[in-house]
PDB file of N, CA and C in Angstrom:
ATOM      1  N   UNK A   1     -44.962  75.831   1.157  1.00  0.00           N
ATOM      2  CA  UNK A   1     -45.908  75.610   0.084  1.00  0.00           C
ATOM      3  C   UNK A   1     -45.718  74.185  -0.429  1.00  0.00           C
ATOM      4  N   UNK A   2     -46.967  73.590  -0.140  1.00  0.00           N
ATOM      5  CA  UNK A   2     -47.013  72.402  -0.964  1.00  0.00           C
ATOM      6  C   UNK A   2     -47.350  71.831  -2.358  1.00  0.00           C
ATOM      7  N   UNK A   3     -46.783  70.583  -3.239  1.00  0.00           N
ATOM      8  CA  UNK A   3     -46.827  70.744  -4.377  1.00  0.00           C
ATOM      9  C   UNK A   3     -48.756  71.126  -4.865  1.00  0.00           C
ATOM     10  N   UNK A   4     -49.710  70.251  -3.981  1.00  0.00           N
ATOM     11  CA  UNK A   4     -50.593  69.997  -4.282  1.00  0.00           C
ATOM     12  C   UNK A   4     -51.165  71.860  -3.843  1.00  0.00           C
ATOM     13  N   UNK A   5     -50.698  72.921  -3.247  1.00  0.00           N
ATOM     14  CA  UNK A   5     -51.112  74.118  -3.471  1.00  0.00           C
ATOM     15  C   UNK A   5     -50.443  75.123  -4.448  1.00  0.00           C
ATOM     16  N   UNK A   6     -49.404  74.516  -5.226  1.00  0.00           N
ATOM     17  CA  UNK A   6     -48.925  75.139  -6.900  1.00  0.00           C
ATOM     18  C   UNK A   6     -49.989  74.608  -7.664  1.00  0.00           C
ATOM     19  N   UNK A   7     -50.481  73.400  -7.720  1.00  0.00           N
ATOM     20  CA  UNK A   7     -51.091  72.924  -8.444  1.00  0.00           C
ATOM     21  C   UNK A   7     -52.865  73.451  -8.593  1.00  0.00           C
ATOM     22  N   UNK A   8     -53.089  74.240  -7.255  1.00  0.00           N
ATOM     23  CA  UNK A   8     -54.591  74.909  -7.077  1.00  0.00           C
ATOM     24  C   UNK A   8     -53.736  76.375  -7.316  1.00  0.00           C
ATOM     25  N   UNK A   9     -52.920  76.770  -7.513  1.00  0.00           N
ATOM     26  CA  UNK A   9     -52.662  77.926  -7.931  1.00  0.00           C
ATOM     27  C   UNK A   9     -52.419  78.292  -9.231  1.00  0.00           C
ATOM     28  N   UNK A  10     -52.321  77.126  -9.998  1.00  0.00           N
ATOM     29  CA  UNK A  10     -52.028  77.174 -11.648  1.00  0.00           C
ATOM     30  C   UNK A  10     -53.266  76.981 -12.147  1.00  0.00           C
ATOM     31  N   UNK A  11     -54.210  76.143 -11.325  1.00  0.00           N
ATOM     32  CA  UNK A  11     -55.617  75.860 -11.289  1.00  0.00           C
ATOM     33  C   UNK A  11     -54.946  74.449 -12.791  1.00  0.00           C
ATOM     34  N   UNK A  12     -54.620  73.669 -12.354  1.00  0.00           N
ATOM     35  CA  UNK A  12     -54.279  72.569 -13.202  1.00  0.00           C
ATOM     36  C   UNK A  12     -55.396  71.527 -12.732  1.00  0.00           C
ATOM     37  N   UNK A  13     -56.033  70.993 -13.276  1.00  0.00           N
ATOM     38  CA  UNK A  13     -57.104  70.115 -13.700  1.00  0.00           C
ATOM     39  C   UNK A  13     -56.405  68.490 -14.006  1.00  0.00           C
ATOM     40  N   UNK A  14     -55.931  68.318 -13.155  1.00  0.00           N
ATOM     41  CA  UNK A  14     -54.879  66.463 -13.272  1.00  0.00           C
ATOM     42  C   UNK A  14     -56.145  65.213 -14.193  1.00  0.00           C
ATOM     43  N   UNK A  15     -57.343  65.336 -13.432  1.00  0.00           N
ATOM     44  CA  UNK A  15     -58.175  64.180 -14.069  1.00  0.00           C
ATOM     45  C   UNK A  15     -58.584  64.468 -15.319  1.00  0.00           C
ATOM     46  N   UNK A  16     -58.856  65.739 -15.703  1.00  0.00           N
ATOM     47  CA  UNK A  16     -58.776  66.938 -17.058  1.00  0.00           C
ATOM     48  C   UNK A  16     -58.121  65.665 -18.281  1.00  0.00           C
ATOM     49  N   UNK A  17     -56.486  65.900 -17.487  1.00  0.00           N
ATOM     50  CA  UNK A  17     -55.330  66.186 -18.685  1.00  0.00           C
ATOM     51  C   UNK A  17     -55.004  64.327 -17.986  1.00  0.00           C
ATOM     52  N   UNK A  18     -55.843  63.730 -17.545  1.00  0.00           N
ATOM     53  CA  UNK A  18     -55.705  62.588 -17.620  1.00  0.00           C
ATOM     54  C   UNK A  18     -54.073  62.388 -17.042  1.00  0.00           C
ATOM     55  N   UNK A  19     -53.800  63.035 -15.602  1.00  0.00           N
ATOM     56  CA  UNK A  19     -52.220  63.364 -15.263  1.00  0.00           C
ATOM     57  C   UNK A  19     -52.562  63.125 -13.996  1.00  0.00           C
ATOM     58  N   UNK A  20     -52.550  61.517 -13.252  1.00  0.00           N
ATOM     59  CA  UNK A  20     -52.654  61.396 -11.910  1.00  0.00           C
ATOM     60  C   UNK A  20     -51.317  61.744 -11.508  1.00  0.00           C
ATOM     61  N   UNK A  21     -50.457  62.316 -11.482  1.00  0.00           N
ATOM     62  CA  UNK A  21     -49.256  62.444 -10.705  1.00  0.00           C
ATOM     63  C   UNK A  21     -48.185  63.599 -11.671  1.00  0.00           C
ATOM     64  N   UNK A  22     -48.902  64.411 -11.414  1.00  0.00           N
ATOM     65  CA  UNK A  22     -48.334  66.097 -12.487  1.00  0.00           C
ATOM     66  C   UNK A  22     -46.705  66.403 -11.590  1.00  0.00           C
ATOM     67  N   UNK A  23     -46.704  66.267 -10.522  1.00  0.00           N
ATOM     68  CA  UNK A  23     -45.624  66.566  -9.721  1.00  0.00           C
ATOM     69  C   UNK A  23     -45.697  65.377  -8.439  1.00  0.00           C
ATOM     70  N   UNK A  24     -43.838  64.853  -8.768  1.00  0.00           N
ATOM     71  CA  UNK A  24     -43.823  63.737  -7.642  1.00  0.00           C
ATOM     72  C   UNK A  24     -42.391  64.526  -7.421  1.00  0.00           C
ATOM     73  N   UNK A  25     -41.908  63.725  -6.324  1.00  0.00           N
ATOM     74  CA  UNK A  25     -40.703  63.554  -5.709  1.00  0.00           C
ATOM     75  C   UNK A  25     -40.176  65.271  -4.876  1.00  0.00           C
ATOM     76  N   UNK A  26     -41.214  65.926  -4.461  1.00  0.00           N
ATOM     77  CA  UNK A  26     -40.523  67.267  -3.991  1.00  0.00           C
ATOM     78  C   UNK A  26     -39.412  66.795  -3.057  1.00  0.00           C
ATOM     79  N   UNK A  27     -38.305  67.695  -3.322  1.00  0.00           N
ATOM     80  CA  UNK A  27     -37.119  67.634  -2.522  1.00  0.00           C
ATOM     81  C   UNK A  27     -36.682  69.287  -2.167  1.00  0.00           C
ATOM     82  N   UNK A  28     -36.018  69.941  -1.336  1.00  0.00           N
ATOM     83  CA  UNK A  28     -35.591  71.115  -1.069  1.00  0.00           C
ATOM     84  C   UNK A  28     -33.905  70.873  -2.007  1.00  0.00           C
ATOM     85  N   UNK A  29     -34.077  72.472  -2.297  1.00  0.00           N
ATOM     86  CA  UNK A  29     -33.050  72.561  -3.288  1.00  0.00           C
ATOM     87  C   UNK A  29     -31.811  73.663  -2.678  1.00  0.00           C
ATOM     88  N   UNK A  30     -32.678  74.229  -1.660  1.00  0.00           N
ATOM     89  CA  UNK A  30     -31.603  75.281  -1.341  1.00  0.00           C
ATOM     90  C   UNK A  30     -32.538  76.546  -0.481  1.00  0.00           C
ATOM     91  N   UNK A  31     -32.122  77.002   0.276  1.00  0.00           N
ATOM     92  CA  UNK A  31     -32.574  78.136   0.726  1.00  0.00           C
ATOM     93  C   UNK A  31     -31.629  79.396   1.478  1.00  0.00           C
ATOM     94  N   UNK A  32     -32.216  80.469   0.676  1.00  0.00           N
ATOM     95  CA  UNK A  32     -31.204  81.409   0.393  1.00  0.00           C
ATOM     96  C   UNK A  32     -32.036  82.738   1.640  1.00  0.00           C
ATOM     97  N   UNK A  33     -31.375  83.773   1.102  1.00  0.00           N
ATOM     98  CA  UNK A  33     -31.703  85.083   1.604  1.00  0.00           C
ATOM     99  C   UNK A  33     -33.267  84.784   1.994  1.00  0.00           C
ATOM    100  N   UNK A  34     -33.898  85.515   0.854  1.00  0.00           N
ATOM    101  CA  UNK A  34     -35.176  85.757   0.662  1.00  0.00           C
ATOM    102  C   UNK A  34     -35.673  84.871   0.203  1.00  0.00           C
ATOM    103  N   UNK A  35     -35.580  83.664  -0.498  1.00  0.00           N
ATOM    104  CA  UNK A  35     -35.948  82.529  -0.960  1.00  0.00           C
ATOM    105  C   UNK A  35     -35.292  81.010  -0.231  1.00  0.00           C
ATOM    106  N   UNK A  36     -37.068  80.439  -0.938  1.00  0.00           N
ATOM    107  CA  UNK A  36     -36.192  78.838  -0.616  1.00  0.00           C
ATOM    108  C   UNK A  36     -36.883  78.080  -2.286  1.00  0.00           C
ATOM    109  N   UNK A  37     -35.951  77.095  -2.472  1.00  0.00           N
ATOM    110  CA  UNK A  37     -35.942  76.855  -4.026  1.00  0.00           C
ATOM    111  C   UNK A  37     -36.347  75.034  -3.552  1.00  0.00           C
ATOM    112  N   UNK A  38     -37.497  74.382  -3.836  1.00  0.00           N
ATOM    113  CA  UNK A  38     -37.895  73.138  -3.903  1.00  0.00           C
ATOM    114  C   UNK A  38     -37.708  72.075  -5.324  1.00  0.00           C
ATOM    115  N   UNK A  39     -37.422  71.198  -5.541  1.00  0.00           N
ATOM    116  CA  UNK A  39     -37.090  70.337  -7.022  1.00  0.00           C
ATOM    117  C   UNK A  39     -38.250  69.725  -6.571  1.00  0.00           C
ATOM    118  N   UNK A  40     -38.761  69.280  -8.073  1.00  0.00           N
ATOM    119  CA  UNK A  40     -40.074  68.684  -8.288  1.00  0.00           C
ATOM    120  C   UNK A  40     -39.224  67.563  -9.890  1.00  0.00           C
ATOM    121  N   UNK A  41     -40.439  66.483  -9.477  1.00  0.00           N
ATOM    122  CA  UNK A  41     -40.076  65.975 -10.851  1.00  0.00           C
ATOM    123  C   UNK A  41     -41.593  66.061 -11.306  1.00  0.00           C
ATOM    124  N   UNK A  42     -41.669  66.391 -12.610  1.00  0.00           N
ATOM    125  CA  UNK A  42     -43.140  66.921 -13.334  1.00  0.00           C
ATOM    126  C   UNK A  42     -43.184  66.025 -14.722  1.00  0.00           C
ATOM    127  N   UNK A  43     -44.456  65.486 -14.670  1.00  0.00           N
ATOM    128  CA  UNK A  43     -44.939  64.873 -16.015  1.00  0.00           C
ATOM    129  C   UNK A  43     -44.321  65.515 -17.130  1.00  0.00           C
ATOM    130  N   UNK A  44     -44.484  64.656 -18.268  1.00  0.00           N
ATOM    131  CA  UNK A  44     -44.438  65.409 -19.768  1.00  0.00           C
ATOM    132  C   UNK A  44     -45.595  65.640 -20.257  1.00  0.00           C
ATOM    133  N   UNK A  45     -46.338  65.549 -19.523  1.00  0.00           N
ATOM    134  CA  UNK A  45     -48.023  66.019 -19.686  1.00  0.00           C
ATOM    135  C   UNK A  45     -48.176  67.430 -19.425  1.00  0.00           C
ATOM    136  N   UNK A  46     -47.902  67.681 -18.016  1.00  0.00           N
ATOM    137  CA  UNK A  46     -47.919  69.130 -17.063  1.00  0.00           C
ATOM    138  C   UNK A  46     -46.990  69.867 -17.716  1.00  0.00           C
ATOM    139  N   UNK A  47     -45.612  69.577 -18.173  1.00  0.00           N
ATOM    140  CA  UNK A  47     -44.888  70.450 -18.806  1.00  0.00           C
ATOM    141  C   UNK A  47     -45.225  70.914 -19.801  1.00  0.00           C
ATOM    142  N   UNK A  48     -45.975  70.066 -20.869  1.00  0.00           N
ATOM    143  CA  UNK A  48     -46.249  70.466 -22.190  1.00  0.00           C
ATOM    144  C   UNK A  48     -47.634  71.606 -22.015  1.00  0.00           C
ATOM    145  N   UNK A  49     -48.279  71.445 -20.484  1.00  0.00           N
ATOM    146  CA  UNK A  49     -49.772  72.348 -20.088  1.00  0.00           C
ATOM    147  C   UNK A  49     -49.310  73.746 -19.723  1.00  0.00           C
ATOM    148  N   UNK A  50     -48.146  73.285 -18.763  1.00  0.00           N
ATOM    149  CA  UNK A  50     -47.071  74.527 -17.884  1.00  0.00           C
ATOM    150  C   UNK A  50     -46.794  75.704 -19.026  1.00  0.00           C
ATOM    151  N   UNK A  51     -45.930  74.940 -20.680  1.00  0.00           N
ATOM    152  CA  UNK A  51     -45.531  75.689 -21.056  1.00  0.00           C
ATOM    153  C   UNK A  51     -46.174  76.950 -22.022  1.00  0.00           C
ATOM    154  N   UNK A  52     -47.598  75.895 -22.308  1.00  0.00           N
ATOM    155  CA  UNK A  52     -48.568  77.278 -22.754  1.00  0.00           C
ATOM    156  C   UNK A  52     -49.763  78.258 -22.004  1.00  0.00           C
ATOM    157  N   UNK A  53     -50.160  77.256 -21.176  1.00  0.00           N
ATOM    158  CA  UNK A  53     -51.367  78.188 -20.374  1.00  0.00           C
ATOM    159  C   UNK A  53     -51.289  78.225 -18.885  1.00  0.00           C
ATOM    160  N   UNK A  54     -50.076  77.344 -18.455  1.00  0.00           N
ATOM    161  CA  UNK A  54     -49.984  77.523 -17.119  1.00  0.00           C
ATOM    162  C   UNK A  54     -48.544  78.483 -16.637  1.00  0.00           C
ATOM    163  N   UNK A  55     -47.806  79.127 -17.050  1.00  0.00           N
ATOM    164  CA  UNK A  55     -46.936  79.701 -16.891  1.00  0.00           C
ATOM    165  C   UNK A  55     -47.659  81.188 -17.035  1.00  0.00           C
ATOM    166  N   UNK A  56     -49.018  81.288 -18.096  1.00  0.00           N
ATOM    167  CA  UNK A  56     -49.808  82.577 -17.677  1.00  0.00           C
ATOM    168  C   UNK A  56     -50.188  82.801 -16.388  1.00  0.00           C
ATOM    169  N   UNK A  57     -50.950  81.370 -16.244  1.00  0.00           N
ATOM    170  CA  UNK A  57     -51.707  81.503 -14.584  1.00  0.00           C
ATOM    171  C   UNK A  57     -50.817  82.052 -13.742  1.00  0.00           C
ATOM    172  N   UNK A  58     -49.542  81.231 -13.776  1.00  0.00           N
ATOM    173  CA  UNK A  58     -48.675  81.882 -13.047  1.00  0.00           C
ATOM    174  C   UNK A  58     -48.317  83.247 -12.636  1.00  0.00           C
ATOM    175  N   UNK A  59     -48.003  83.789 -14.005  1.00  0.00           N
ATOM    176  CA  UNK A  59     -47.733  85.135 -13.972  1.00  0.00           C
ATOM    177  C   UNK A  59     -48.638  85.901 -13.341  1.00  0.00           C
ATOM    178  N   UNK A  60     -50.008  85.714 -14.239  1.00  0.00           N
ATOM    179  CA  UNK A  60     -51.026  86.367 -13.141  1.00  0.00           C
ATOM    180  C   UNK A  60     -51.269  86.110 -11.839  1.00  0.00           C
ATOM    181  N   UNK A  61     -50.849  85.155 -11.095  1.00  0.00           N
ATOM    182  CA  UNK A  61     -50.785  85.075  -9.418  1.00  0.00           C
ATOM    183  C   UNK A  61     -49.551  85.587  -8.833  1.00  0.00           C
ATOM    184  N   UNK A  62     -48.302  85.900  -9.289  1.00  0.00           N
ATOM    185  CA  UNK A  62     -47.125  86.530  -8.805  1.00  0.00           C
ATOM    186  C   UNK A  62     -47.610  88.053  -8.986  1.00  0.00           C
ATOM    187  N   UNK A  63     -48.293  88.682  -9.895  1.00  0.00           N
ATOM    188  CA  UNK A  63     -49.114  89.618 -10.022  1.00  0.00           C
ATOM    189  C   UNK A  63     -50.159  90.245  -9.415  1.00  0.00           C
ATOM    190  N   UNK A  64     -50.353  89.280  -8.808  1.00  0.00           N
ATOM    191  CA  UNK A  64     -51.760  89.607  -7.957  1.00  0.00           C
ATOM    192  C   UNK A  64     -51.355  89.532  -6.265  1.00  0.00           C
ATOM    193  N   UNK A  65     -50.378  88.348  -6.436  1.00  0.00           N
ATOM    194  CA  UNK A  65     -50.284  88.677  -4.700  1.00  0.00           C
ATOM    195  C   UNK A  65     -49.145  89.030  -4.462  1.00  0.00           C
ATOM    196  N   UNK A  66     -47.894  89.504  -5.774  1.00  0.00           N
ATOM    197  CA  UNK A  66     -46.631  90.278  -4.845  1.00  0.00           C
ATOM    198  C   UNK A  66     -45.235  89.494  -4.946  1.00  0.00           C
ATOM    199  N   UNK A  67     -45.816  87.992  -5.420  1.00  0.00           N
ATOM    200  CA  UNK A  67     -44.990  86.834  -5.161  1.00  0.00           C
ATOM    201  C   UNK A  67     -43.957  86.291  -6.278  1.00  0.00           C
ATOM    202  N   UNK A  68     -43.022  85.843  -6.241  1.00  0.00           N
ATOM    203  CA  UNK A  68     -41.729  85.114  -7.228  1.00  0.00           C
ATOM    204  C   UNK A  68     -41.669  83.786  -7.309  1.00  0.00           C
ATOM    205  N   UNK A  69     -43.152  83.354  -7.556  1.00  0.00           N
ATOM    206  CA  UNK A  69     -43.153  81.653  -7.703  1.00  0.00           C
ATOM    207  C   UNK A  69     -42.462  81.636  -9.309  1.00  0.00           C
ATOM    208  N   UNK A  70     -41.492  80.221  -9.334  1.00  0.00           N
ATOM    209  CA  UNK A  70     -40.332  80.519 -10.536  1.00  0.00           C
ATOM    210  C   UNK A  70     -40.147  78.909 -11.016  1.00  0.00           C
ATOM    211  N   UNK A  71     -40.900  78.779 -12.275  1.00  0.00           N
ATOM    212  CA  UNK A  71     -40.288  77.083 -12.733  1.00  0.00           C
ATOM    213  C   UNK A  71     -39.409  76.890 -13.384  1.00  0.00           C
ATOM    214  N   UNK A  72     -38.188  76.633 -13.177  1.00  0.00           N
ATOM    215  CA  UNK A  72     -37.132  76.483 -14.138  1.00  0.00           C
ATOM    216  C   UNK A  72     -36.251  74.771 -14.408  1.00  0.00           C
ATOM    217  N   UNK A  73     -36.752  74.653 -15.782  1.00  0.00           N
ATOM    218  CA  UNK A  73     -36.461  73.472 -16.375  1.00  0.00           C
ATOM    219  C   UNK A  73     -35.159  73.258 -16.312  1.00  0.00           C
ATOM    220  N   UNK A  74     -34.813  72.016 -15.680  1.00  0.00           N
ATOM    221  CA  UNK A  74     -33.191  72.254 -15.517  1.00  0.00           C
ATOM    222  C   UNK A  74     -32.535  71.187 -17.108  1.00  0.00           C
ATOM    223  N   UNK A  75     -31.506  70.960 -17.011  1.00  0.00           N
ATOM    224  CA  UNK A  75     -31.184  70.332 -18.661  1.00  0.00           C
ATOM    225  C   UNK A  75     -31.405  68.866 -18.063  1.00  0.00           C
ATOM    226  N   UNK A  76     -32.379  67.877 -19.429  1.00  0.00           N
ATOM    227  CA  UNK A  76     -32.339  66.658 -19.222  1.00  0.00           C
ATOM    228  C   UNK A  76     -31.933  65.922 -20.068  1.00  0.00           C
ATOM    229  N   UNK A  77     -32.039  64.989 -20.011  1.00  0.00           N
ATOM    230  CA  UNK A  77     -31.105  64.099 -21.270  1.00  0.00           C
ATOM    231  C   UNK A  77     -32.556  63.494 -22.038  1.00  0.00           C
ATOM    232  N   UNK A  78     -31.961  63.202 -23.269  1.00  0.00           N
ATOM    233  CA  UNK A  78     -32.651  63.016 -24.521  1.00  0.00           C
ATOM    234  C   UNK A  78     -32.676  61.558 -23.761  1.00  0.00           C
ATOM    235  N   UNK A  79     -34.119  60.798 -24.986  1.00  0.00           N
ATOM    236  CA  UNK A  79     -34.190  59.270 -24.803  1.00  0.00           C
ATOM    237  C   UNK A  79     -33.110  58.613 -24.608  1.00  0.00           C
ATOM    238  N   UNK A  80     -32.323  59.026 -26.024  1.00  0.00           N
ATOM    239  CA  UNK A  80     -31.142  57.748 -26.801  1.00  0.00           C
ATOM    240  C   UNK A  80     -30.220  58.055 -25.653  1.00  0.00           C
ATOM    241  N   UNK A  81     -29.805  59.146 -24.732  1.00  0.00           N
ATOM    242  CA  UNK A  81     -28.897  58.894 -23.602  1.00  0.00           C
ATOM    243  C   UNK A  81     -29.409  58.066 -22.718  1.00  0.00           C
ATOM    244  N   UNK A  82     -30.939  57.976 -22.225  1.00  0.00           N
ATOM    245  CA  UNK A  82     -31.218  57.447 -21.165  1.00  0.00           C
ATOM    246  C   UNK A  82     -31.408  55.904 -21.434  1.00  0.00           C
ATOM    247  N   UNK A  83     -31.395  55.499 -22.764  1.00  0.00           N
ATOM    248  CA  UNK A  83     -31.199  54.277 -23.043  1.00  0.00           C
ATOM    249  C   UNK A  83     -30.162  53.483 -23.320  1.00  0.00           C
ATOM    250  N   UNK A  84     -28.938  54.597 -23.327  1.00  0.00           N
ATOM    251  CA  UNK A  84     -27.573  53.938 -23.558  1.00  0.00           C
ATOM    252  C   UNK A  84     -27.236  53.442 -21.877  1.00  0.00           C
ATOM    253  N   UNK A  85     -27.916  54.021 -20.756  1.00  0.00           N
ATOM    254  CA  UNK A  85     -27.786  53.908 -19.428  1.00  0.00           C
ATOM    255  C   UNK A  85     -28.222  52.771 -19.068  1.00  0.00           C
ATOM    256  N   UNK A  86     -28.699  51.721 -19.701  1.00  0.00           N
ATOM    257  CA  UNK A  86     -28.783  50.902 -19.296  1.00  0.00           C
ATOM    258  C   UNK A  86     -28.158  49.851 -19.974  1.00  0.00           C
TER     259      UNK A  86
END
């Protein structure tokens, strides 16, 4: 699964929310038993869309076809850390 078919599955609207690039950098994260787990790096646009009306869509398509599509925010660092980094 590619990022650009999560993105017709959340039915996310990029020119909408004025978000040319909602998800960059896919990398594989691991693949297990029954799963394989992909890292994405995602706007603060898409996240702030993800966390109210697109995490429904979601639900309702793991619902409908059977499936365990799963976004989990991993911990990031605040501004004032990422500016002491430089």
């Amino acid at each position: 699964m590619m990022v650009s078919d999560i993105l017709k599955i959340l039915k996310y609207d990029a020119s909408a929310e004025n978000d040319p690039y909602p998800m960059s950098w896919p990398r594989p994260s691991g693949i297990g038993h029954a799963l394989m787990a992909i890292s994405v790096k995602v706007s603060p646009t898409f996240w702030r869309w993800f966390s109210t009306t697109g995490k429904l869509r979601l639900n309702e398509y793991n619902q409908m076809q059977g499936t365990k599509i799963m976004f989990i925010q991993e911990q990031t660092m605040r501004v004032t850390e990422l500016n002491r980094l430089w």
